[in-house]
C-alpha atoms as a PDB file:
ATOM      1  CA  UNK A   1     -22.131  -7.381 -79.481  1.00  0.00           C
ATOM      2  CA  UNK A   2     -23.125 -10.677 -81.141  1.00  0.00           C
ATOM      3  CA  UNK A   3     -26.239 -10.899 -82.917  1.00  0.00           C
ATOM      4  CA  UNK A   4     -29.120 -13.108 -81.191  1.00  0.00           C
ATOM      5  CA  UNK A   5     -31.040 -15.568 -83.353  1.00  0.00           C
ATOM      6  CA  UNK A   6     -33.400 -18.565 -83.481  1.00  0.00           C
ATOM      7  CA  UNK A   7     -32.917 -21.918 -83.597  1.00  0.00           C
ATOM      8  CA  UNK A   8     -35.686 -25.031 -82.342  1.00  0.00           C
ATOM      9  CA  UNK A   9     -34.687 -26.917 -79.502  1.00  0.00           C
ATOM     10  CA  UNK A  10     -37.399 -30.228 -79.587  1.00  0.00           C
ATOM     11  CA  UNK A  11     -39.692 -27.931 -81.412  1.00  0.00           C
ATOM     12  CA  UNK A  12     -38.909 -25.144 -79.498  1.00  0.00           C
ATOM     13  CA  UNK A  13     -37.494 -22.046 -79.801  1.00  0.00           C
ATOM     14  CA  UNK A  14     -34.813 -20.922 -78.176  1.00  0.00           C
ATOM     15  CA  UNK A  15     -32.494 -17.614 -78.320  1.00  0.00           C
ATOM     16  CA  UNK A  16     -28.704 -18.643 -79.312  1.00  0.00           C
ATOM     17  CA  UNK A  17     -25.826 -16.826 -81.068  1.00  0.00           C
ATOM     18  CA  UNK A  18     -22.651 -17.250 -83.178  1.00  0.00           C
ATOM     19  CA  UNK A  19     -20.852 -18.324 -79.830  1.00  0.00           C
ATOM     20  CA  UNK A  20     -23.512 -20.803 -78.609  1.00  0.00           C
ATOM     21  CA  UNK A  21     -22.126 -24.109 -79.067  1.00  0.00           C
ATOM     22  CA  UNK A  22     -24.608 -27.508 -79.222  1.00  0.00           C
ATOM     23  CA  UNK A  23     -23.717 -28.373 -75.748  1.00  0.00           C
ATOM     24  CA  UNK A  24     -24.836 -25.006 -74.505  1.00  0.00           C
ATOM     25  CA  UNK A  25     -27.950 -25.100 -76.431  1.00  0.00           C
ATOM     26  CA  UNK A  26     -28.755 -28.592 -74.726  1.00  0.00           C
ATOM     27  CA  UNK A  27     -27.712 -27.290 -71.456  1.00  0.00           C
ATOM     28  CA  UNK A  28     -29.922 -24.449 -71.573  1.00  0.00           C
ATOM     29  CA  UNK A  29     -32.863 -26.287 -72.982  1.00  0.00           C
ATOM     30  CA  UNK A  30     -32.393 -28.341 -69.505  1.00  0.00           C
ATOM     31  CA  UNK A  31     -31.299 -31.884 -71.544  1.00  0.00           C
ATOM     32  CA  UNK A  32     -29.655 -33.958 -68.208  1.00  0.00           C
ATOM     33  CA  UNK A  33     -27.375 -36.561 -69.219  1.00  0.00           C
ATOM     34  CA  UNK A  34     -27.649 -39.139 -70.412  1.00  0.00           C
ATOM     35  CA  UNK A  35     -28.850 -37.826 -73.631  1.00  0.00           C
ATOM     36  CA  UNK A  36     -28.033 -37.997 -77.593  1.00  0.00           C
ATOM     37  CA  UNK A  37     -28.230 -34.753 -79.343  1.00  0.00           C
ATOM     38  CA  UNK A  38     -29.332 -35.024 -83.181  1.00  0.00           C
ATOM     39  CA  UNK A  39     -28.236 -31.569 -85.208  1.00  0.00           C
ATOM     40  CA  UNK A  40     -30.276 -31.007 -88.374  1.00  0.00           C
ATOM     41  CA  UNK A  41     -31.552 -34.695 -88.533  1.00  0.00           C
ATOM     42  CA  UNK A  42     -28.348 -36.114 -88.092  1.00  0.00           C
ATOM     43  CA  UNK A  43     -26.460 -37.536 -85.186  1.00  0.00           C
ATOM     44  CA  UNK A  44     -23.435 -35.944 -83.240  1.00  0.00           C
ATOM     45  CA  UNK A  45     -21.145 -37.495 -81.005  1.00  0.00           C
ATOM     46  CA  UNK A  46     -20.561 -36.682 -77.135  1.00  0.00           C
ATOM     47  CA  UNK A  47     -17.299 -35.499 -78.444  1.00  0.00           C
ATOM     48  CA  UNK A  48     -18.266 -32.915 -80.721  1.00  0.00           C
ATOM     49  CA  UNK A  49     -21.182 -31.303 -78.761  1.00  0.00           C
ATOM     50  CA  UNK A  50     -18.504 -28.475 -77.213  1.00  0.00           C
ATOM     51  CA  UNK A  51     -16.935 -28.259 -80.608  1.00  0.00           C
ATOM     52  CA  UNK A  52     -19.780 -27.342 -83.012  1.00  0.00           C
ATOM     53  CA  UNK A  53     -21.434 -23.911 -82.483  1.00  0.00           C
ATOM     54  CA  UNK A  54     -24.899 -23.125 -83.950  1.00  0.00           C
ATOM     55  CA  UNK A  55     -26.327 -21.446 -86.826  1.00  0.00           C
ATOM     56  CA  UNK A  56     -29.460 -19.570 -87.456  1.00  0.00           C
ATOM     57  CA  UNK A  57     -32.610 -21.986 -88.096  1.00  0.00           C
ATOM     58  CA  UNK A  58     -30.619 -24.812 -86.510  1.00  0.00           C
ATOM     59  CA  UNK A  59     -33.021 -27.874 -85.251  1.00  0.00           C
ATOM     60  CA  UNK A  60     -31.781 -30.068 -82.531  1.00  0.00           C
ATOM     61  CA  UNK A  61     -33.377 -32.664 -81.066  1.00  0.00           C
ATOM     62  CA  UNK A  62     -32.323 -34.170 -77.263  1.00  0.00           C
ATOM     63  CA  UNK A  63     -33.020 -37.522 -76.724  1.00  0.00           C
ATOM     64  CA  UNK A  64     -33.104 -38.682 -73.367  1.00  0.00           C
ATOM     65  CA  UNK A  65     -32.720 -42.353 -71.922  1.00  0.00           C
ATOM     66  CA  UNK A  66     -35.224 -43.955 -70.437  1.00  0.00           C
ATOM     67  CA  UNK A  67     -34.597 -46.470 -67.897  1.00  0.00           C
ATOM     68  CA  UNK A  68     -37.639 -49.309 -66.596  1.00  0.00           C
ATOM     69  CA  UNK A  69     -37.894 -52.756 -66.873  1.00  0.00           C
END
C-alpha cells in the first residue's frame, strides 16, 4: 500500500501519493485543457506533466485560458 499525502492544488488540498503524477493531480483537481500547470512556482511543459510524479507539500497551480474579445 502506498502512503497518502498532501499536496495544494490552487490553494487547495488535495490527497495524492508517490504514484500520482502532475497530470493526474490536474485531472483530478478538474483543470480542462487548455491549461498551463506551474509546479513549485515554476513552469512545466505539456510534455512532462505524465512524466513528473508528486511529492509531499507539492504546490501546483492550473492556469486556465480564457478566451473573449
Amino acid at each position: 500500500m502506498t502512503d497518502t499525502f498532501q499536496i495544494l492544488v490552487n490553494d487547495t488540498p488535495q490527497q495524492a501519493n508517490g504514484d500520482t503524477t502532475l497530470a493526474e493531480a490536474a485531472t483530478q483537481f478538474g483543470a480542462q485543457a487548455p491549461y498551463a500547470l506551474l509546479l513549485n512556482q515554476n513552469f512545466v511543459p505539456n510534455s512532462e506533466h505524465d512524466r513528473i510524479t508528486l511529492n509531499p507539500d507539492d504546490a501546483i497551480e492550473v492556469i486556465s485560458a480564457i478566451q473573449g474579445g
